[in-house]
Protein backbone atom coordinates (compact mmCIF):
# COMPACT_ATOMS: atom_id res chain seq x y z
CA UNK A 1 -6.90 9.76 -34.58
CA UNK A 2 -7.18 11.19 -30.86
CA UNK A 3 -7.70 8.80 -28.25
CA UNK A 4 -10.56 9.86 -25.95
CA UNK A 5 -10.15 10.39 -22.17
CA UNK A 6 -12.15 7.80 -20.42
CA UNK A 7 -12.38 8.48 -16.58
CA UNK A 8 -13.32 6.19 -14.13
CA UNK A 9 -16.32 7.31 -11.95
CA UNK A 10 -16.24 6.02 -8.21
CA UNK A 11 -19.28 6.07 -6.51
CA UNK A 12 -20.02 6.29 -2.92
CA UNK A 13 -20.30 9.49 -1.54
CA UNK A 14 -23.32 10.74 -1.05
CA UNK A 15 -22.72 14.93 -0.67
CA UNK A 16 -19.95 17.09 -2.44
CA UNK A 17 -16.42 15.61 -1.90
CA UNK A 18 -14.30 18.25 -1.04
CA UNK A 19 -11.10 16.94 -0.46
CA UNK A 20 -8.71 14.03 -1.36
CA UNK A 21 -5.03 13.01 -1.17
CA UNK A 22 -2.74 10.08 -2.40
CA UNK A 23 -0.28 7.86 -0.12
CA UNK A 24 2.91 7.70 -1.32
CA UNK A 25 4.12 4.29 -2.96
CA UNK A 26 4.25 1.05 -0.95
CA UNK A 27 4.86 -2.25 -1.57
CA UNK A 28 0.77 -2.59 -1.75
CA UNK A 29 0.23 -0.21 -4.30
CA UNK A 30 -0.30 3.11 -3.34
CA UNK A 31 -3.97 4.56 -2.06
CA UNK A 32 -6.43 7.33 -1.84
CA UNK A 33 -8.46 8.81 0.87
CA UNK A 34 -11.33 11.05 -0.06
CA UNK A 35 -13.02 14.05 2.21
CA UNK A 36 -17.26 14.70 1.68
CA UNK A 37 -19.56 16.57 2.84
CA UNK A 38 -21.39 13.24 4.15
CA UNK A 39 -18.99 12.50 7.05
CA UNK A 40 -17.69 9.30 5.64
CA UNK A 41 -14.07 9.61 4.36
CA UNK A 42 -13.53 6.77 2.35
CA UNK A 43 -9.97 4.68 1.49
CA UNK A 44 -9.76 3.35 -2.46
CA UNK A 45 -6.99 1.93 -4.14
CA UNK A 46 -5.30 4.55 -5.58
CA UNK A 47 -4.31 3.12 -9.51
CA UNK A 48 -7.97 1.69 -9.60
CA UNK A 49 -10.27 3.61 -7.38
CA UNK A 50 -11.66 0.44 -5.96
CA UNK A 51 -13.30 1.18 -2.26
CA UNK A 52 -11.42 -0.33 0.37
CA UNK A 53 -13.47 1.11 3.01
CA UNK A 54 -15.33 3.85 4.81
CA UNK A 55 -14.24 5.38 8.50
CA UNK A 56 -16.76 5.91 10.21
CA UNK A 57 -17.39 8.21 13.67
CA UNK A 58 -17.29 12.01 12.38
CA UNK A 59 -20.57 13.69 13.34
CA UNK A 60 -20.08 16.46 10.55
CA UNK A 61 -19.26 16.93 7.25
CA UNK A 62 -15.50 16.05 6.87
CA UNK A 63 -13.18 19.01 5.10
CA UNK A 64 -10.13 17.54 4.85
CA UNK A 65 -8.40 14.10 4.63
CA UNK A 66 -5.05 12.99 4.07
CA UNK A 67 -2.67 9.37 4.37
CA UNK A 68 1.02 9.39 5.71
CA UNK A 69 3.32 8.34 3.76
CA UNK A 70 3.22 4.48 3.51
CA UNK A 71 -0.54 4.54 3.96
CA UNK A 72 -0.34 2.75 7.44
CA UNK A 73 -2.01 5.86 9.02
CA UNK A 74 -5.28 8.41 8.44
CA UNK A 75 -6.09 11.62 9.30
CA UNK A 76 -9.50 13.46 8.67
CA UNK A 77 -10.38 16.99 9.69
CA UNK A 78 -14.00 17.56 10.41
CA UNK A 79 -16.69 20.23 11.11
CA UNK A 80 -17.90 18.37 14.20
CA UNK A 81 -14.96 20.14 15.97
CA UNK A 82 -12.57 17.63 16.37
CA UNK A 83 -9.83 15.74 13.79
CA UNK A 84 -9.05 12.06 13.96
CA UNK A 85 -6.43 9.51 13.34
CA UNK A 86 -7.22 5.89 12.16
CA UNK A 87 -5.34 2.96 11.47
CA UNK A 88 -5.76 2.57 8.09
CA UNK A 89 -5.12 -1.06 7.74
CA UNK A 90 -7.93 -1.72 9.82
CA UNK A 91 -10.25 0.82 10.06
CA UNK A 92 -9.59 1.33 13.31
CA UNK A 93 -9.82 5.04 15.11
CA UNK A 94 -6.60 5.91 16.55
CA UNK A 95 -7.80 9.06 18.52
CA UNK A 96 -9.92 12.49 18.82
CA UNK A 97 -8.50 15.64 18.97
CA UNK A 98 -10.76 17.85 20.41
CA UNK A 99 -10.62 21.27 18.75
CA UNK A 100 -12.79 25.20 19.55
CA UNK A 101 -14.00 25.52 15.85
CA UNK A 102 -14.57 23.38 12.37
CA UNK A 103 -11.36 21.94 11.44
CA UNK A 104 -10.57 21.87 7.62
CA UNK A 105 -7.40 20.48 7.52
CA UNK A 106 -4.56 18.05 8.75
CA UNK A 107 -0.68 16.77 7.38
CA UNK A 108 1.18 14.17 8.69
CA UNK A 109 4.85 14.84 9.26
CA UNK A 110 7.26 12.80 7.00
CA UNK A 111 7.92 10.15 10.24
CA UNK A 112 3.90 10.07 11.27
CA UNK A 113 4.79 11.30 14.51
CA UNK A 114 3.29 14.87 14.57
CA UNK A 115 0.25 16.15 13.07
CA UNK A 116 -0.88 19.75 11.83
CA UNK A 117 -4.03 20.52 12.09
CA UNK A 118 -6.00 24.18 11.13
CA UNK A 119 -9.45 25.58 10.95
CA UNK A 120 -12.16 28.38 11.89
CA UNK A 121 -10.46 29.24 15.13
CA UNK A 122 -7.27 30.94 13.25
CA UNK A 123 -4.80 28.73 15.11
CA UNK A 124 -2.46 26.10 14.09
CA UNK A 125 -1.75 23.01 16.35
CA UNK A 126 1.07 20.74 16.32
CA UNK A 127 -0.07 17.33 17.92
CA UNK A 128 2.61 14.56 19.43
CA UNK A 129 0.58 11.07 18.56
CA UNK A 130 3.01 9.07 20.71
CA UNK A 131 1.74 11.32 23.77
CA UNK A 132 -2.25 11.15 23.34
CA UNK A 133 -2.78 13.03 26.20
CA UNK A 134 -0.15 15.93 25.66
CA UNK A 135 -1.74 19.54 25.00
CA UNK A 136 -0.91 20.26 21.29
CA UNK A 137 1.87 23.35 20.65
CA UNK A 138 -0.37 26.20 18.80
CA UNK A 139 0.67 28.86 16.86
CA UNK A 140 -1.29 31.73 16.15
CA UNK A 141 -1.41 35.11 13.79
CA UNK A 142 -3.82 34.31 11.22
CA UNK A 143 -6.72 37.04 10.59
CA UNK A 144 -9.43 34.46 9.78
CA UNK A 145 -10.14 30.85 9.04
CA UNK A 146 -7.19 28.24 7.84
CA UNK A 147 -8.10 26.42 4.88
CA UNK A 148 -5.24 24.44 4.28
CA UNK A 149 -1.83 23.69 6.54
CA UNK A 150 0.97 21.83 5.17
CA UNK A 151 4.83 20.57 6.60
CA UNK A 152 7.46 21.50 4.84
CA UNK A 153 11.20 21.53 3.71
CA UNK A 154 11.62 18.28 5.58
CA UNK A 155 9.47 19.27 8.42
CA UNK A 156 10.67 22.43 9.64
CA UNK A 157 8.58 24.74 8.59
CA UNK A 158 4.92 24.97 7.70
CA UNK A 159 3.04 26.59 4.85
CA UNK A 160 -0.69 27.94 5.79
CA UNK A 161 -3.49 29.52 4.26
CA UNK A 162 -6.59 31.71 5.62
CA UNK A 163 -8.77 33.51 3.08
CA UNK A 164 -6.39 35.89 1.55
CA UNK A 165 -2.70 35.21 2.78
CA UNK A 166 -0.28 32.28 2.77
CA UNK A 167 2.03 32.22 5.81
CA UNK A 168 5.31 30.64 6.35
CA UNK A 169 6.06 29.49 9.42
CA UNK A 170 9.17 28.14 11.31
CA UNK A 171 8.76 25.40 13.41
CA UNK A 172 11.44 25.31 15.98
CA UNK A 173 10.79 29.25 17.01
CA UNK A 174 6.86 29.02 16.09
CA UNK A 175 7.31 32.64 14.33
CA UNK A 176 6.02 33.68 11.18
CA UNK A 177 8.85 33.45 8.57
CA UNK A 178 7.28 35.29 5.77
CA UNK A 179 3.55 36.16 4.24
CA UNK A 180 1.96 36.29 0.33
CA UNK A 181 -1.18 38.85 0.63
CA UNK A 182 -3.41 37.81 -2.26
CA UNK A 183 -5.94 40.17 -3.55
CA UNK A 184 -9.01 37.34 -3.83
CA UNK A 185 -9.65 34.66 -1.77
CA UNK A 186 -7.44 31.27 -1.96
CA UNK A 187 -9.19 28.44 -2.90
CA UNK A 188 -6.35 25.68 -2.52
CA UNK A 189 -2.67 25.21 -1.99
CA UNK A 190 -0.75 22.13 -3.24
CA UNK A 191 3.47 21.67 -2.21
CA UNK A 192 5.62 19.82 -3.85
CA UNK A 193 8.74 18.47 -2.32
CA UNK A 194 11.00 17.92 -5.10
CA UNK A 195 11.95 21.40 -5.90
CA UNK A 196 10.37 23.23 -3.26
CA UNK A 197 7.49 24.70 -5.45
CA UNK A 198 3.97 26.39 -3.95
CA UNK A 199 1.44 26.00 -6.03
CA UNK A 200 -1.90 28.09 -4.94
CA UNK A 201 -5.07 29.18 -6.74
CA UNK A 202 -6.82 32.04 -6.27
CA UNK A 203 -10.02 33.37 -8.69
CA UNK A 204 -8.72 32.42 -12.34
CA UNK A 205 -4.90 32.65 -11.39
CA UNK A 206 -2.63 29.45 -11.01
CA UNK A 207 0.18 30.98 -9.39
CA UNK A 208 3.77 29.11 -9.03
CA UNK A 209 6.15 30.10 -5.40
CA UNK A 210 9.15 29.42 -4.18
CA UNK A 211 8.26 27.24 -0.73
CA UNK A 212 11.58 28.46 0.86
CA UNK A 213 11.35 31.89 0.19
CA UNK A 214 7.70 32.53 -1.21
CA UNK A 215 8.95 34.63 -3.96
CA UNK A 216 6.90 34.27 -7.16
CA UNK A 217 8.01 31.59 -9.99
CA UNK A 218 5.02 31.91 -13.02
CA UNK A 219 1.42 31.93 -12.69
CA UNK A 220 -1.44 31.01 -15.42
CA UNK A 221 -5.02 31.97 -16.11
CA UNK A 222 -7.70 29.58 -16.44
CA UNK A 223 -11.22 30.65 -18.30
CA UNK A 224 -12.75 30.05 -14.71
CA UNK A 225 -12.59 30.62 -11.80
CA UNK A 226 -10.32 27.40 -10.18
CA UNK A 227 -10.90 25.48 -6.98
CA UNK A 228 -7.62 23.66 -7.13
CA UNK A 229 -4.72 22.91 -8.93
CA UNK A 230 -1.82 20.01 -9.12
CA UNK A 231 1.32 19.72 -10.67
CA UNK A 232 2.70 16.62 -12.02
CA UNK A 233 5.42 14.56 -10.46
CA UNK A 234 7.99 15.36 -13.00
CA UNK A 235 6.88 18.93 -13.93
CA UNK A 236 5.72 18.59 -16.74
CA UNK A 237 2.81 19.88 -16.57
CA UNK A 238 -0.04 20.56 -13.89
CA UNK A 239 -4.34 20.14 -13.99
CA UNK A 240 -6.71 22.15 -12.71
CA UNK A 241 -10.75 22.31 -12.11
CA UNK A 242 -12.62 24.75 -11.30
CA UNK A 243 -16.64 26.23 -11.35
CA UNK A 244 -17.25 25.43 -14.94
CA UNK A 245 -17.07 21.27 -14.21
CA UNK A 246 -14.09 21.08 -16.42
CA UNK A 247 -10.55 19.90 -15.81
CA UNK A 248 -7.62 21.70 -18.10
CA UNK A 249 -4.28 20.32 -18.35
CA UNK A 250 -1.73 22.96 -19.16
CA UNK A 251 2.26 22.59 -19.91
CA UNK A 252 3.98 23.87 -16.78
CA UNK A 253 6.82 25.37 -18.82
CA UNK A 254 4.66 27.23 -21.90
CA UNK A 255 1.69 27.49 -19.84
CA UNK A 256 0.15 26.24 -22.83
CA UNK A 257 -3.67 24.06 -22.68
CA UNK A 258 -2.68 21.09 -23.63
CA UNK A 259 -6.21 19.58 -23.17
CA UNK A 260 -9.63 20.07 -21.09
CA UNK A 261 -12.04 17.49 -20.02
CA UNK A 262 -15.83 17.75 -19.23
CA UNK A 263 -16.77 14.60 -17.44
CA UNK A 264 -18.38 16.22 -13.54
CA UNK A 265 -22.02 17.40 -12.91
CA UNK A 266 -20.88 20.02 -10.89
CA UNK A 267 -17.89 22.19 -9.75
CA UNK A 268 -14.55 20.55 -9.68
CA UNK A 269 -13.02 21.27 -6.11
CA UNK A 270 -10.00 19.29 -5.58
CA UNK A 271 -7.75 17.27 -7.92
CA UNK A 272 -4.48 15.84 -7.54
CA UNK A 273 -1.75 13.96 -9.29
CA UNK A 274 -1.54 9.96 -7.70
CA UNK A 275 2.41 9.33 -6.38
CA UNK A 276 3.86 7.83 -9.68
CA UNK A 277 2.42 10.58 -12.25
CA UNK A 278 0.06 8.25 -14.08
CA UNK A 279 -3.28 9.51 -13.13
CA UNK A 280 -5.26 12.04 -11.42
CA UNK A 281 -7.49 12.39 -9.25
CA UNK A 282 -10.76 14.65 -9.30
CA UNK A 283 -13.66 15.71 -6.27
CA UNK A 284 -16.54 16.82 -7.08
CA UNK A 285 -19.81 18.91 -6.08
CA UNK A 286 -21.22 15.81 -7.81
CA UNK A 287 -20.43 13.80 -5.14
CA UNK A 288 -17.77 11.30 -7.11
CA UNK A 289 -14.29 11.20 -7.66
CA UNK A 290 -12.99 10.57 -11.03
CA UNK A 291 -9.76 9.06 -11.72
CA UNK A 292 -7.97 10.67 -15.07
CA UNK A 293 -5.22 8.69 -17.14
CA UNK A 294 -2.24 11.53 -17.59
CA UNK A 295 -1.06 9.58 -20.94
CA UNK A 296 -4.13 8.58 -22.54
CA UNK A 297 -4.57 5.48 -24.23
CA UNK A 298 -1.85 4.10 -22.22
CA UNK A 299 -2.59 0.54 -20.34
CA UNK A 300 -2.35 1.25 -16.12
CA UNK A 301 -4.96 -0.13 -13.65
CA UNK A 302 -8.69 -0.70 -15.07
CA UNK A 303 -7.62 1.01 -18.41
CA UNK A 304 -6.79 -0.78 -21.11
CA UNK A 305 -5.48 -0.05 -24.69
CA UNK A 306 -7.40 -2.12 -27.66
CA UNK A 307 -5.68 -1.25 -30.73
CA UNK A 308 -8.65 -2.77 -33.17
CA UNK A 309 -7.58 -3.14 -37.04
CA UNK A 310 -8.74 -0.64 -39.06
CA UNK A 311 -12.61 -0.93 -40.21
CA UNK A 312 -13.79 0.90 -43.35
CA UNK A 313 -10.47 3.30 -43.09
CA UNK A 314 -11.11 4.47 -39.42
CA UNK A 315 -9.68 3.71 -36.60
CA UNK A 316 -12.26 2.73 -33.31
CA UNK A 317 -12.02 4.38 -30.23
CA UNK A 318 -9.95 2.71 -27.26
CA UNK A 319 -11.42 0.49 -25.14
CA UNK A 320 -11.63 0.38 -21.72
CA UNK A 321 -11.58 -3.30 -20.22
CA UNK A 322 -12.41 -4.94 -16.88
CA UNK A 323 -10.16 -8.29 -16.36
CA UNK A 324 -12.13 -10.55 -16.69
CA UNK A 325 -15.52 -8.70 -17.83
CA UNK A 326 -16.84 -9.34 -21.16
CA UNK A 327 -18.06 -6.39 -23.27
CA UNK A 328 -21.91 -6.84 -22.91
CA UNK A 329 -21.16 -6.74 -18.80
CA UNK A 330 -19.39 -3.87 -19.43
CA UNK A 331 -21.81 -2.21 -21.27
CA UNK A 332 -24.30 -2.82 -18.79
CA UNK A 333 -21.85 -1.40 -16.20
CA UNK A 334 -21.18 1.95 -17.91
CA UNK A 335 -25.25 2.22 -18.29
CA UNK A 336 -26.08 2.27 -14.92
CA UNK A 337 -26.56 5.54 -12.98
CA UNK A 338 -23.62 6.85 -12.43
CA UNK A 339 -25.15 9.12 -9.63
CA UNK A 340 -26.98 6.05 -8.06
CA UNK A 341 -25.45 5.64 -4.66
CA UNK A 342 -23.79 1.86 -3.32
CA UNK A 343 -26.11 -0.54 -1.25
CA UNK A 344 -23.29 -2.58 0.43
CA UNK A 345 -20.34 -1.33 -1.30
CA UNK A 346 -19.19 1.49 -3.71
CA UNK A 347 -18.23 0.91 -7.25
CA UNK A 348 -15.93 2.06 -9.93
CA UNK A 349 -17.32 2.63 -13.51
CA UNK A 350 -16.26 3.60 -16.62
């Protein structure tokens, strides 16, 4: 018998969440910072969703947030005009960097050093943290808004995206390298390291590039329209979510659905594999994440596999178990609201 997907709902947020991001792996676990519409980015441990804590100061909704590597740092791009850094340990914020427009998006290099930032004013900026007060380097030649800018190939270059074209960018001479003209708008972009692979979406199309040369690899169609897309650590296979509140998991070599999940009120619009391949994440107009096991049935963070013995010839559904809840507070748990927003702190249900 099928096991049945069982995501884990973490509340919070109280407007559409519009972007998140995973730290890499540390010796504390790895973690996950979430973007919304409400101005309150919000840190969570990343295998178990559980809210660490909320940074507070932007004075708009927040577009973007991401973590460097070891999770030490924060960055958050916001559409009160400026981006910030935080300590993420603490909570602390690090600094403002004042920007023209709405930013919508920011990317630590590998080192935490530099930060990329982009937004409504068509201009990328390249901001020294050890030198606060330093005017940022910009580079400029997009036609309208950035959504998304991302280092790559170890730093040297940079990936970017406005409404209809993905630029490459070198760093050193801060020229364009190369450009993808797309013939609908770009609704995410997701890079992957490890074998240099783009990965952008664009109306129903899931479309695979080279990141070094931005020559075309394999693309898929969804049944709707998607908002974003991520491909698994070992590339295997990638999600996706999209307009019809569904995520679809599809084998990146076939391009075969392997599975799709309805578990958001509203339109999916970012997901992304954690570090170590074992879950996903999901954003929603709903205003909650939901974390997604990529093996179901398989025992990792607040999941847990209950092989009961057989009862009348079937087999029960697996279990999902709190340590140390019992069942009847974990029923009471998975009837609450799952809309109903935190008084003192957020929650993660079943």
């Amino acid at each position: 018998m099928a096991m049945r997907q069982t995501p884990l709902t973490c509340s919070g947020h109280t407007r559409p969440v519009v972007d998140l991001a995973f730290s890499g792996i540390t010796p504390y676990g790895y973690f996950l910072i979430s973007a919304c519409k409400d101005g309150k980015p919000m840190l969570r441990q990343g295998d178990t969703g559980d809210w660490i804590g909320t940074f507070l100061g932007h004075k708009g909704a927040v577009w973007g947030a991401t973590l460097n590597k070891d999770a030490t740092k924060a960055a958050t791009a916001a559409a009160d005009f400026t981006a910030k850094v935080w300590d993420a340990v603490s909570g602390d914020e690090l600094m403002t960097l004042a920007h023209k427009h709405i930013v919508k998006s920011v990317d630590f290099t590998q080192d935490s050093n530099y930060l990329l930032t982009g937004g409504q004013d068509k201009l990328l900026r390249i901001y020294d943290l050890n030198k606060s007060e330093a005017e940022p380097k910009e580079i400029s030649g997009h036609t309208s808004g950035i959504k998304k800018a991302l280092w790559c190939r170890d730093d040297t270059q940079i990936l970017s995206a406005d409404d209809k074209t993905v630029r490459l960018w070198d760093r050193a001479s801060m020229t364009e390298v190369k450009s993808l003209n797309f013939s609908m708008s770009v609704s995410s972009m997701e890079y992957i390291p490890e074998g240099e692979i783009l990965v952008i979406t664009y109306g129903r199309s899931i479309a695979f590039h080279s990141a070094a040369s931005l020559e075309p690899i394999k693309s898929f169609e969804a049944p709707a329209p998607i908002n974003s897309a991520s491909l698994h650590p070992e590339k295997e296979f990638l999600v996706a979510g999209g307009e019809d509140f569904k995520l679809y998991k599809y084998d990146y070599n076939s391009g075969e659905e392997l599975e799709s999940y309805k578990g958001h009120f509203g339109p999916i619009h970012c997901v992304r594999f954690s570090a170590d391949g074992e879950l996903y994440a999901s954003g929603s107009e709903d205003g909650t994440l939901r974390l997604w096991q990529t093996v179901v049935g398989k025992t990792y963070g607040l999941w847990k596999c209950v092989l009961p013995e057989e009862e009348g010839g079937e087999l029960a559904k697996p279990k999902i178990s709190f340590p140390e809840t019992t069942e009847e507070e974990l029923e009471d748990l998975g009837s609450e609201n799952s809309d109903s927003i935190y008084s003192s702190t957020p929650e993660v249900k079943a």
